[in-house]
PDB file of N, CA and C in Angstrom:
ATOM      1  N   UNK A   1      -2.651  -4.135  13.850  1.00  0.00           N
ATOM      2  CA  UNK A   1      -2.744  -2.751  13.405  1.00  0.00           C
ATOM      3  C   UNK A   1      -3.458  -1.957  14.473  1.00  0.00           C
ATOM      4  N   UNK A   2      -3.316  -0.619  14.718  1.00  0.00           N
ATOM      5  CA  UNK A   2      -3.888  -0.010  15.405  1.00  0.00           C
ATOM      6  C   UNK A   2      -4.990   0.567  14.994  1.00  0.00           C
ATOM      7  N   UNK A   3      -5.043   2.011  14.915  1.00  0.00           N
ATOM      8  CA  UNK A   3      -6.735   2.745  14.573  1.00  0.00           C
ATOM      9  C   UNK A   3      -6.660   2.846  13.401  1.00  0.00           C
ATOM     10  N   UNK A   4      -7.985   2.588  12.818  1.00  0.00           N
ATOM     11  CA  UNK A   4      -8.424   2.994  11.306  1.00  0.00           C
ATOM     12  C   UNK A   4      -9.156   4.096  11.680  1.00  0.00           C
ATOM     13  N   UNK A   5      -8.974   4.965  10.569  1.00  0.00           N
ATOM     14  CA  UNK A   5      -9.242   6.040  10.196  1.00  0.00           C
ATOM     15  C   UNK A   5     -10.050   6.350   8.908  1.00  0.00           C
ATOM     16  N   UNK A   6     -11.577   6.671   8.815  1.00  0.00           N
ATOM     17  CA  UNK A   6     -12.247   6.992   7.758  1.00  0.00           C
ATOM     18  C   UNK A   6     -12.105   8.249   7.334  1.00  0.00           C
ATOM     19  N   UNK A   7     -11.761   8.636   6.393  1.00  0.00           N
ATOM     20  CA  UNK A   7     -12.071   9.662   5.405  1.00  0.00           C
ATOM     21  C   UNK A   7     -13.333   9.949   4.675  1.00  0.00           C
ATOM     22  N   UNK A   8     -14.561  10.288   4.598  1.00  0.00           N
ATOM     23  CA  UNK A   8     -14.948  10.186   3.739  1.00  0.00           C
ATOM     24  C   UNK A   8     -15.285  11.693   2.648  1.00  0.00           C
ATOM     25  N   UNK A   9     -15.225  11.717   1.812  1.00  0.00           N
ATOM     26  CA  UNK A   9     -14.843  12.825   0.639  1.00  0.00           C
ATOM     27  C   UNK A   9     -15.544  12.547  -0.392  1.00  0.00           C
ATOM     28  N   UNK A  10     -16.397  13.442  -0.909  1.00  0.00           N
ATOM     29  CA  UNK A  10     -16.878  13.898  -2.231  1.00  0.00           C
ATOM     30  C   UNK A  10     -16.288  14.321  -4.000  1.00  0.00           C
ATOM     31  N   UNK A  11     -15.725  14.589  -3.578  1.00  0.00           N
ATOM     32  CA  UNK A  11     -14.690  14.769  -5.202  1.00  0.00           C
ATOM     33  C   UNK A  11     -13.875  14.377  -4.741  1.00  0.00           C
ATOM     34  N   UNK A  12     -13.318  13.778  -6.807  1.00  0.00           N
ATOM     35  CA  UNK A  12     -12.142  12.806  -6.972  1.00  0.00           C
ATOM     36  C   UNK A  12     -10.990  14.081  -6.724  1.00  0.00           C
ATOM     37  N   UNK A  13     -11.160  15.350  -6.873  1.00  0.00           N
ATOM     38  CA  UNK A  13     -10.413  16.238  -7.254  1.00  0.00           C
ATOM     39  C   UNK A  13      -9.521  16.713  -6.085  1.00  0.00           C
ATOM     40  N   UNK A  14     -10.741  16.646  -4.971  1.00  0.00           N
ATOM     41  CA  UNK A  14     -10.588  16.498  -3.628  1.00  0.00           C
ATOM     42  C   UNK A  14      -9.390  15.768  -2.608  1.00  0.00           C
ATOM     43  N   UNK A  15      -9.500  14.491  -3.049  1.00  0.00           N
ATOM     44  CA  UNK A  15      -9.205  13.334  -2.827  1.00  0.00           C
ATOM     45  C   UNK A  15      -8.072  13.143  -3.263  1.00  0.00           C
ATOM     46  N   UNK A  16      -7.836  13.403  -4.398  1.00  0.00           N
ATOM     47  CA  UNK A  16      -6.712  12.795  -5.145  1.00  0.00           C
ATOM     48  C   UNK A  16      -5.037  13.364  -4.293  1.00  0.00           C
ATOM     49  N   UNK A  17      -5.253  14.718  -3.879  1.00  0.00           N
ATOM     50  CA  UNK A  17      -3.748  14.952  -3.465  1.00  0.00           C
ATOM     51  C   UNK A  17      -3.518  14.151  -2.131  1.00  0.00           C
ATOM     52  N   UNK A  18      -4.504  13.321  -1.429  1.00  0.00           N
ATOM     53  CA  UNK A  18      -4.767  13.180   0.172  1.00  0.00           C
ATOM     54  C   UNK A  18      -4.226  11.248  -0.239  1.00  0.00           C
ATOM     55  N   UNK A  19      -5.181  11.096  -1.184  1.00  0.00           N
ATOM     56  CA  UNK A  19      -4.781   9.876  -1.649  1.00  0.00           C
ATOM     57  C   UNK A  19      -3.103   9.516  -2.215  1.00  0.00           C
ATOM     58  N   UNK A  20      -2.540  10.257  -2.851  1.00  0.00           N
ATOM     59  CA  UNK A  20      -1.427  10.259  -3.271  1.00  0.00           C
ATOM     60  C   UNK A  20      -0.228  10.581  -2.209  1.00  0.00           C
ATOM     61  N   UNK A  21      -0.509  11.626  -1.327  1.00  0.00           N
ATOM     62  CA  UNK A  21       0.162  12.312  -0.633  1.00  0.00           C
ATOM     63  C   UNK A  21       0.647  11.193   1.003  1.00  0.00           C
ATOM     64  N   UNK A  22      -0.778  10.495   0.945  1.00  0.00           N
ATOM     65  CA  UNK A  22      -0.716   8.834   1.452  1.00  0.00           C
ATOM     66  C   UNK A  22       0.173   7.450   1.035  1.00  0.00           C
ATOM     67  N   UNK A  23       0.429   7.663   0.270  1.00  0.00           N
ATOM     68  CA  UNK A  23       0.589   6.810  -0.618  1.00  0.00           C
ATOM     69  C   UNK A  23      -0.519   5.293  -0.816  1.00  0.00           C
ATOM     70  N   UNK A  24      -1.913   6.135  -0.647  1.00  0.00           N
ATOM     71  CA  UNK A  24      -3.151   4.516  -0.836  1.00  0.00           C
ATOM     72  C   UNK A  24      -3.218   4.018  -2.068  1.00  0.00           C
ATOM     73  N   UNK A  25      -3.383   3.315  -1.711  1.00  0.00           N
ATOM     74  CA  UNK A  25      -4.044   2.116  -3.095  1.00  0.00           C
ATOM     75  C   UNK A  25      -5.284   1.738  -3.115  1.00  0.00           C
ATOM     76  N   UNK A  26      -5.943   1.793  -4.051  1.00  0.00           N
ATOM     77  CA  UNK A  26      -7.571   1.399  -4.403  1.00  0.00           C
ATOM     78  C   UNK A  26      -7.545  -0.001  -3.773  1.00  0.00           C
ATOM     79  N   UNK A  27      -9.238   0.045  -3.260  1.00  0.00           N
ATOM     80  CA  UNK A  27      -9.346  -1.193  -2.674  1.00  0.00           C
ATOM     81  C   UNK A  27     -10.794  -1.944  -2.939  1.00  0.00           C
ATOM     82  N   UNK A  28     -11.081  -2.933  -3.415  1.00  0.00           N
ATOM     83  CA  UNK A  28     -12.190  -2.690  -3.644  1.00  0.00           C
ATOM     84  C   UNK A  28     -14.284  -2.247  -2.931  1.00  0.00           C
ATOM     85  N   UNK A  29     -14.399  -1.535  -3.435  1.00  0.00           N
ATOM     86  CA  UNK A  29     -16.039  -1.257  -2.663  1.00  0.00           C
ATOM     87  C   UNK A  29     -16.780  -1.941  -3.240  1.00  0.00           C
ATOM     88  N   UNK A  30     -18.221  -2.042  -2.785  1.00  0.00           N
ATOM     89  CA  UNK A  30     -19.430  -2.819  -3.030  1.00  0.00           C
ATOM     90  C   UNK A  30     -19.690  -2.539  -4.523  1.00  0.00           C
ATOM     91  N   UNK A  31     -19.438  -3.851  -5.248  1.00  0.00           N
ATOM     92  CA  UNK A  31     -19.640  -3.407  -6.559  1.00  0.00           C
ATOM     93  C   UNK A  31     -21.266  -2.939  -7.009  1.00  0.00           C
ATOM     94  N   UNK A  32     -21.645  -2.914  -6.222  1.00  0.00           N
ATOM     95  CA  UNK A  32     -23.189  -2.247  -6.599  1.00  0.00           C
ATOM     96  C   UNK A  32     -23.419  -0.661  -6.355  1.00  0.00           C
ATOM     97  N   UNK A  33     -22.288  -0.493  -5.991  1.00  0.00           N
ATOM     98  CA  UNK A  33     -22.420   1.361  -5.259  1.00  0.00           C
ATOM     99  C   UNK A  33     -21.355   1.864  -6.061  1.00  0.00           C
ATOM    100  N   UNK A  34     -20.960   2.944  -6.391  1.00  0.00           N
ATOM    101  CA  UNK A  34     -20.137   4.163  -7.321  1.00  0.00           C
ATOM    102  C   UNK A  34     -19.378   3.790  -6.529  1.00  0.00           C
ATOM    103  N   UNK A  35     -18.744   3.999  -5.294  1.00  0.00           N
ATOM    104  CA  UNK A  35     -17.893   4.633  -4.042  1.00  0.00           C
ATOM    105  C   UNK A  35     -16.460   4.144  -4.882  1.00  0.00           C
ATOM    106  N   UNK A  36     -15.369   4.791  -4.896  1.00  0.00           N
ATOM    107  CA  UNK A  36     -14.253   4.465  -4.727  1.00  0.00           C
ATOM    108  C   UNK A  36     -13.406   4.246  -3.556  1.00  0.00           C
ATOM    109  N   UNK A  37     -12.710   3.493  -3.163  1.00  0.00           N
ATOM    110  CA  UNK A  37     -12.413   3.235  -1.467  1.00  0.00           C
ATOM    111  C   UNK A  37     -10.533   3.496  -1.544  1.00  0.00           C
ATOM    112  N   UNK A  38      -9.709   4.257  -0.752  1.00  0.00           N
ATOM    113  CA  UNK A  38      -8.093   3.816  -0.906  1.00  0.00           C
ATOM    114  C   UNK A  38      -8.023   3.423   0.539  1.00  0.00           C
ATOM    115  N   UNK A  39      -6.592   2.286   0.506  1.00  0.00           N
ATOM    116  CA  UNK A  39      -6.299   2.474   2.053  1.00  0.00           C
ATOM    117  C   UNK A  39      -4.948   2.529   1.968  1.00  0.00           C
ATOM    118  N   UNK A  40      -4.345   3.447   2.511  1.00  0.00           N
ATOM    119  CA  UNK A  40      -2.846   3.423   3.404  1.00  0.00           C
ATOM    120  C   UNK A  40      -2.703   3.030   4.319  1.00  0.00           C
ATOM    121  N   UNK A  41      -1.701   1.685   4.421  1.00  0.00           N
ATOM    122  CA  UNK A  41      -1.734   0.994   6.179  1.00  0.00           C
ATOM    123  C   UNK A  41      -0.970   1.467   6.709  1.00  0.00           C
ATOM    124  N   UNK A  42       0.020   2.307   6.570  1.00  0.00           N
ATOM    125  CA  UNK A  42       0.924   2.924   7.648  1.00  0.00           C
ATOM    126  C   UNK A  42       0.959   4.149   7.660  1.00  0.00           C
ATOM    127  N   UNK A  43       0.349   5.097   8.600  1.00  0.00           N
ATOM    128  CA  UNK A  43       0.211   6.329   8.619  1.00  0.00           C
ATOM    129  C   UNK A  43       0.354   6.430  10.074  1.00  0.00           C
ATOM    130  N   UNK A  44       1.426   6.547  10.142  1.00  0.00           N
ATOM    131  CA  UNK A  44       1.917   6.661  11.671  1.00  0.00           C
ATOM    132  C   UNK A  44       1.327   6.191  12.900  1.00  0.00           C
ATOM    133  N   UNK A  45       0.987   4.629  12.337  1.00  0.00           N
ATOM    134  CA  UNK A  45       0.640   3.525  12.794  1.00  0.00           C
ATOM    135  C   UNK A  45      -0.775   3.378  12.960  1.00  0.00           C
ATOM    136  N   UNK A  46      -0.940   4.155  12.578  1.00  0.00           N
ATOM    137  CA  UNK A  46      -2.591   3.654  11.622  1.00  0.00           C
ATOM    138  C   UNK A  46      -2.753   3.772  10.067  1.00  0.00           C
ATOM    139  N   UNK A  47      -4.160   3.127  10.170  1.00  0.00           N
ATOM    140  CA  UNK A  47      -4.649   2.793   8.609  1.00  0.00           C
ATOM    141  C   UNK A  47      -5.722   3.516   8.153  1.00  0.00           C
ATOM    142  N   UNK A  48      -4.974   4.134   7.591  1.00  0.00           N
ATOM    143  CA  UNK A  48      -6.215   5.231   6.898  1.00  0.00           C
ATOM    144  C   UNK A  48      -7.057   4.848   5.348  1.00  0.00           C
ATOM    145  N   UNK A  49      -8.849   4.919   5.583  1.00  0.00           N
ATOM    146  CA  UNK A  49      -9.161   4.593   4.666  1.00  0.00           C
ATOM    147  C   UNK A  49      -9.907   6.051   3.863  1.00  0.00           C
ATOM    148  N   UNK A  50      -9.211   6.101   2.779  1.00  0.00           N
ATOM    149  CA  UNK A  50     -10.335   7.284   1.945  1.00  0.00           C
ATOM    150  C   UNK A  50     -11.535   6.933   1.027  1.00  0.00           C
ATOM    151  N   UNK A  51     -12.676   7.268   1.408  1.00  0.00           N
ATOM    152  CA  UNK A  51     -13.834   6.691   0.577  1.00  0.00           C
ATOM    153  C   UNK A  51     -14.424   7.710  -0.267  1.00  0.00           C
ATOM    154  N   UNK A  52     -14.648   7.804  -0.977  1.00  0.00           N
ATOM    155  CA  UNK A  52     -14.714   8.724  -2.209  1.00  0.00           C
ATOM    156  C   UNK A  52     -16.224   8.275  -2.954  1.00  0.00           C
ATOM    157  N   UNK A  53     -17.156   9.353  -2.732  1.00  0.00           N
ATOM    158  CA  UNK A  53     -18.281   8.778  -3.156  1.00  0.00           C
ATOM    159  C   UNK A  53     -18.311   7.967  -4.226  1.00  0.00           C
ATOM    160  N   UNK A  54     -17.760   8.201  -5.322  1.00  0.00           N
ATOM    161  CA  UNK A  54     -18.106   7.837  -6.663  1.00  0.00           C
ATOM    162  C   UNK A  54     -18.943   8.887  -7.867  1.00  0.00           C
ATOM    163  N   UNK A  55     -18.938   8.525  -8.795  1.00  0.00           N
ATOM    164  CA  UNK A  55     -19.342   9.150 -10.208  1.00  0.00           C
ATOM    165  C   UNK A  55     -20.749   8.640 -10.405  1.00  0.00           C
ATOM    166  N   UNK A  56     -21.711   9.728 -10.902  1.00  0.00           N
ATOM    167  CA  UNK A  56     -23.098   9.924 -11.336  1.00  0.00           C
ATOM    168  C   UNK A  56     -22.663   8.787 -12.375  1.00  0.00           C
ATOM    169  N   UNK A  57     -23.322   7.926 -12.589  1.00  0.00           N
ATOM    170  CA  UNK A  57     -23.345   7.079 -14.273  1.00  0.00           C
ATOM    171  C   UNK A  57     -23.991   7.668 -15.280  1.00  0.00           C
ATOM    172  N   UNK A  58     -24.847   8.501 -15.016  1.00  0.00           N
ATOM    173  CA  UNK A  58     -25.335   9.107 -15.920  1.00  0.00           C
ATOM    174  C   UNK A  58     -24.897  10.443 -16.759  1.00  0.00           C
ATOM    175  N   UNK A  59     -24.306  11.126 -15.980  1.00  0.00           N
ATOM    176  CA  UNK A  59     -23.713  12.781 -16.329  1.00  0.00           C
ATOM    177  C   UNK A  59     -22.260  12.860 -15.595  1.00  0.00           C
ATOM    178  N   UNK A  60     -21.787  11.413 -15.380  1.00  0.00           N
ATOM    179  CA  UNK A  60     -20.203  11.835 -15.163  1.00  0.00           C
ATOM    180  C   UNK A  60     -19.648  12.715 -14.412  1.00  0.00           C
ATOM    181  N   UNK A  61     -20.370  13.332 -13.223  1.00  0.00           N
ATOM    182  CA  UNK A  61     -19.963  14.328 -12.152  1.00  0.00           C
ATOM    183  C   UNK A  61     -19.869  13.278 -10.677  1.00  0.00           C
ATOM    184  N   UNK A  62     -19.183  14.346  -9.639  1.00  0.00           N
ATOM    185  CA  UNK A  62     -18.836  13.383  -8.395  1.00  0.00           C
ATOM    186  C   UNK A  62     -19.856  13.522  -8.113  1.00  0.00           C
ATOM    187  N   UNK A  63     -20.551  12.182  -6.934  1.00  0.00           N
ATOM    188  CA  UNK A  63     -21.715  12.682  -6.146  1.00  0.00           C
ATOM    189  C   UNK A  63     -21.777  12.925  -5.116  1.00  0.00           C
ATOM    190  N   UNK A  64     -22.422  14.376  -4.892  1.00  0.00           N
ATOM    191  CA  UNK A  64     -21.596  15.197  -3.995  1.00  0.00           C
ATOM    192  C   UNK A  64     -23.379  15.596  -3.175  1.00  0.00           C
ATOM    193  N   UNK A  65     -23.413  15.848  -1.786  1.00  0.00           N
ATOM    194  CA  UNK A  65     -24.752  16.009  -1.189  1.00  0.00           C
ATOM    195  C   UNK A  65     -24.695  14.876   0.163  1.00  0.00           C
ATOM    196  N   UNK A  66     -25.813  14.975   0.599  1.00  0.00           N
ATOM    197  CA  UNK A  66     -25.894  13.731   1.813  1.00  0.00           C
ATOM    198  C   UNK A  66     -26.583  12.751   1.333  1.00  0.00           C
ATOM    199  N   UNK A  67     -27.082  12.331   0.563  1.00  0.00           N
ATOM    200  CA  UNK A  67     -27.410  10.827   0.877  1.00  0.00           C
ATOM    201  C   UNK A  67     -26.522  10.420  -0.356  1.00  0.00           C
ATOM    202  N   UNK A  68     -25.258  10.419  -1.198  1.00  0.00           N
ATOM    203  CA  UNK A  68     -24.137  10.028  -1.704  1.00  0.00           C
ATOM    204  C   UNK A  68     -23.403   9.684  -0.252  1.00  0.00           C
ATOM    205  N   UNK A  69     -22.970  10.790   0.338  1.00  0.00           N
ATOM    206  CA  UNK A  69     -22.460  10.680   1.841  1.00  0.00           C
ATOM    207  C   UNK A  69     -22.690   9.575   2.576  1.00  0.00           C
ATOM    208  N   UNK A  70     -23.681   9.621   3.199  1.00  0.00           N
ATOM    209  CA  UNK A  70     -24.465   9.030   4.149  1.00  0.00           C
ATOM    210  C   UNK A  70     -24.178   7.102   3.205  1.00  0.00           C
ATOM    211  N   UNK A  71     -24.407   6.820   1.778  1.00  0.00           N
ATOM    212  CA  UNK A  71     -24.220   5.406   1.791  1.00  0.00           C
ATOM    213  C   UNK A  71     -23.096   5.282   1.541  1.00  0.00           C
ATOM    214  N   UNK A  72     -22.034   5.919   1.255  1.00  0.00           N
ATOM    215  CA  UNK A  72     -20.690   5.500   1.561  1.00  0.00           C
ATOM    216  C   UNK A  72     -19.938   5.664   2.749  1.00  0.00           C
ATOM    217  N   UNK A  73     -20.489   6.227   3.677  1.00  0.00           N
ATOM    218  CA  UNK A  73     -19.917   6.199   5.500  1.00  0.00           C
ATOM    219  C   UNK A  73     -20.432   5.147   5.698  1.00  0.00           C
ATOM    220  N   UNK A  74     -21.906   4.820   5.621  1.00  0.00           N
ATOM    221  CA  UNK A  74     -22.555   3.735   6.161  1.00  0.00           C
ATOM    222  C   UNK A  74     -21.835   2.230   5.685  1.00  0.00           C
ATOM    223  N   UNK A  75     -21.298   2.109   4.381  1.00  0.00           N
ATOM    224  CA  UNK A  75     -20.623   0.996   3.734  1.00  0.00           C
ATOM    225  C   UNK A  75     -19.361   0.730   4.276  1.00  0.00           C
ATOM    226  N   UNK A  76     -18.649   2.184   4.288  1.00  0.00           N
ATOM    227  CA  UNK A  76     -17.130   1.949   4.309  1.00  0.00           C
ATOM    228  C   UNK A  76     -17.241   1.775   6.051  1.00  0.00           C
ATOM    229  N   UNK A  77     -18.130   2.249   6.993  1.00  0.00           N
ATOM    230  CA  UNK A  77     -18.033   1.690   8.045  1.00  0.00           C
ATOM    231  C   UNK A  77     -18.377  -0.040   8.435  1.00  0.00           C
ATOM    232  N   UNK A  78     -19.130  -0.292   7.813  1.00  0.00           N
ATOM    233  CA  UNK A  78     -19.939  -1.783   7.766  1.00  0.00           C
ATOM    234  C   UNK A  78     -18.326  -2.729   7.333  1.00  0.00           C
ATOM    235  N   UNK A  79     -17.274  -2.132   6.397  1.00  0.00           N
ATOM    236  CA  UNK A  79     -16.438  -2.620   5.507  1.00  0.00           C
ATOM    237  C   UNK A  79     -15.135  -2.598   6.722  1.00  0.00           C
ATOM    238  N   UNK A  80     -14.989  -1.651   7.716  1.00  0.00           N
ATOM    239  CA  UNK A  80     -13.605  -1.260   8.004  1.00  0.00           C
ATOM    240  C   UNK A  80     -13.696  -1.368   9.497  1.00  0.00           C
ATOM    241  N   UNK A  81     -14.671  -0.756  10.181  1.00  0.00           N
ATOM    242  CA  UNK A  81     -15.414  -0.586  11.217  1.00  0.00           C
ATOM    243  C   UNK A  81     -14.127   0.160  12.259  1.00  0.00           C
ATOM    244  N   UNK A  82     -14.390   1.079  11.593  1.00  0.00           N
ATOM    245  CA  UNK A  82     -13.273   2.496  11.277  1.00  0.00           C
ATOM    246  C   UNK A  82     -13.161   2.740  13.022  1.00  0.00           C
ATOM    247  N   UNK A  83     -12.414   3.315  13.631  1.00  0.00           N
ATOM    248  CA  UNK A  83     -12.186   3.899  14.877  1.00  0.00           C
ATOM    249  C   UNK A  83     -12.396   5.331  14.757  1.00  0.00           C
ATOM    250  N   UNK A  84     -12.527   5.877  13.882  1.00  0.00           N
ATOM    251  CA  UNK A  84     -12.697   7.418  13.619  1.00  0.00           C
ATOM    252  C   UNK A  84     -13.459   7.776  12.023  1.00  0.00           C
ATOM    253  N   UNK A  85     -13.931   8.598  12.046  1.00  0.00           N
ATOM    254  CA  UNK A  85     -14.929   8.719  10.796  1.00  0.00           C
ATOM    255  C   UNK A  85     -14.907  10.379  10.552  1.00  0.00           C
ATOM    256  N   UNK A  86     -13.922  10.776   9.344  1.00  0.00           N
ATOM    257  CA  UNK A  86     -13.671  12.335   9.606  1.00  0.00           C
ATOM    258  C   UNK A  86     -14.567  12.443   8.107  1.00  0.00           C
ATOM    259  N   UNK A  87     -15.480  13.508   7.855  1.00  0.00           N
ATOM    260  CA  UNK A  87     -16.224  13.520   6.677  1.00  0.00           C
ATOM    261  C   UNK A  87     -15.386  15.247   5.926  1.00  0.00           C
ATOM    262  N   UNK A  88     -15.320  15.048   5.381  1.00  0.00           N
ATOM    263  CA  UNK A  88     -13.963  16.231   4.743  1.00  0.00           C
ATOM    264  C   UNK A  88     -14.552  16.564   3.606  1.00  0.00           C
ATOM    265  N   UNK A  89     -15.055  17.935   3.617  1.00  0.00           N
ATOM    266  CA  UNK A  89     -15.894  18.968   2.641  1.00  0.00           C
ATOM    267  C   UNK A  89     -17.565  18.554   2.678  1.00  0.00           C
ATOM    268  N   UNK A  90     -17.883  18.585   1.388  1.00  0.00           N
ATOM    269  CA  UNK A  90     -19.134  18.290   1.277  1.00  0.00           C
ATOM    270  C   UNK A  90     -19.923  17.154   1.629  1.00  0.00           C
ATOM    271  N   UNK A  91     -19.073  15.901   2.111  1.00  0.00           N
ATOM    272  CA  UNK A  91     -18.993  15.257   1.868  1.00  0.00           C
ATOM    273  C   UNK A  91     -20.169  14.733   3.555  1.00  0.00           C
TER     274      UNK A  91
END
């Protein structure tokens, strides 16, 4: 495979047309962290991963800010060891 490509993104709401519009599939993240992770392997010969912070457990909103950010770049890089790392909105 050639370059991976990080996404990382704050809302599911966000996400969802980029994810679909990909055609990714959920993959799994550190089950100790919220993050939702997709990857599409063929995107014009790369593999694009979208990491999606994850949901507050407590009040059911995305978590959206920098240090939500900051541990899901830091994971999904540790996880993919991405060639590019694009952070898209709040994120």
């Amino acid at each position: 495979m050639g370059v991976t490509v990080a996404v990382v993104m704050a809302m599911r709401a966000e996400a969802a047309p980029v994810i679909s519009g990909l055609g990714a599939h959920e993959v799994a993240a550190p089950a100790a962290l919220p993050h939702r992770w997709y990857v599409a392997d063929e995107v014009d010969g790369a593999r694009v991963v979208i990491a999606v912070n994850g949901v507050d457990a407590r009040h059911g909103v995305d978590l959206i800010g920098t240090e939500p950010a900051v541990m899901n770049t830091t994971a999904v890089c540790a996880a993919f060891s991405p060639d590019v790392v694009i952070s898209a909105g709040a994120a």
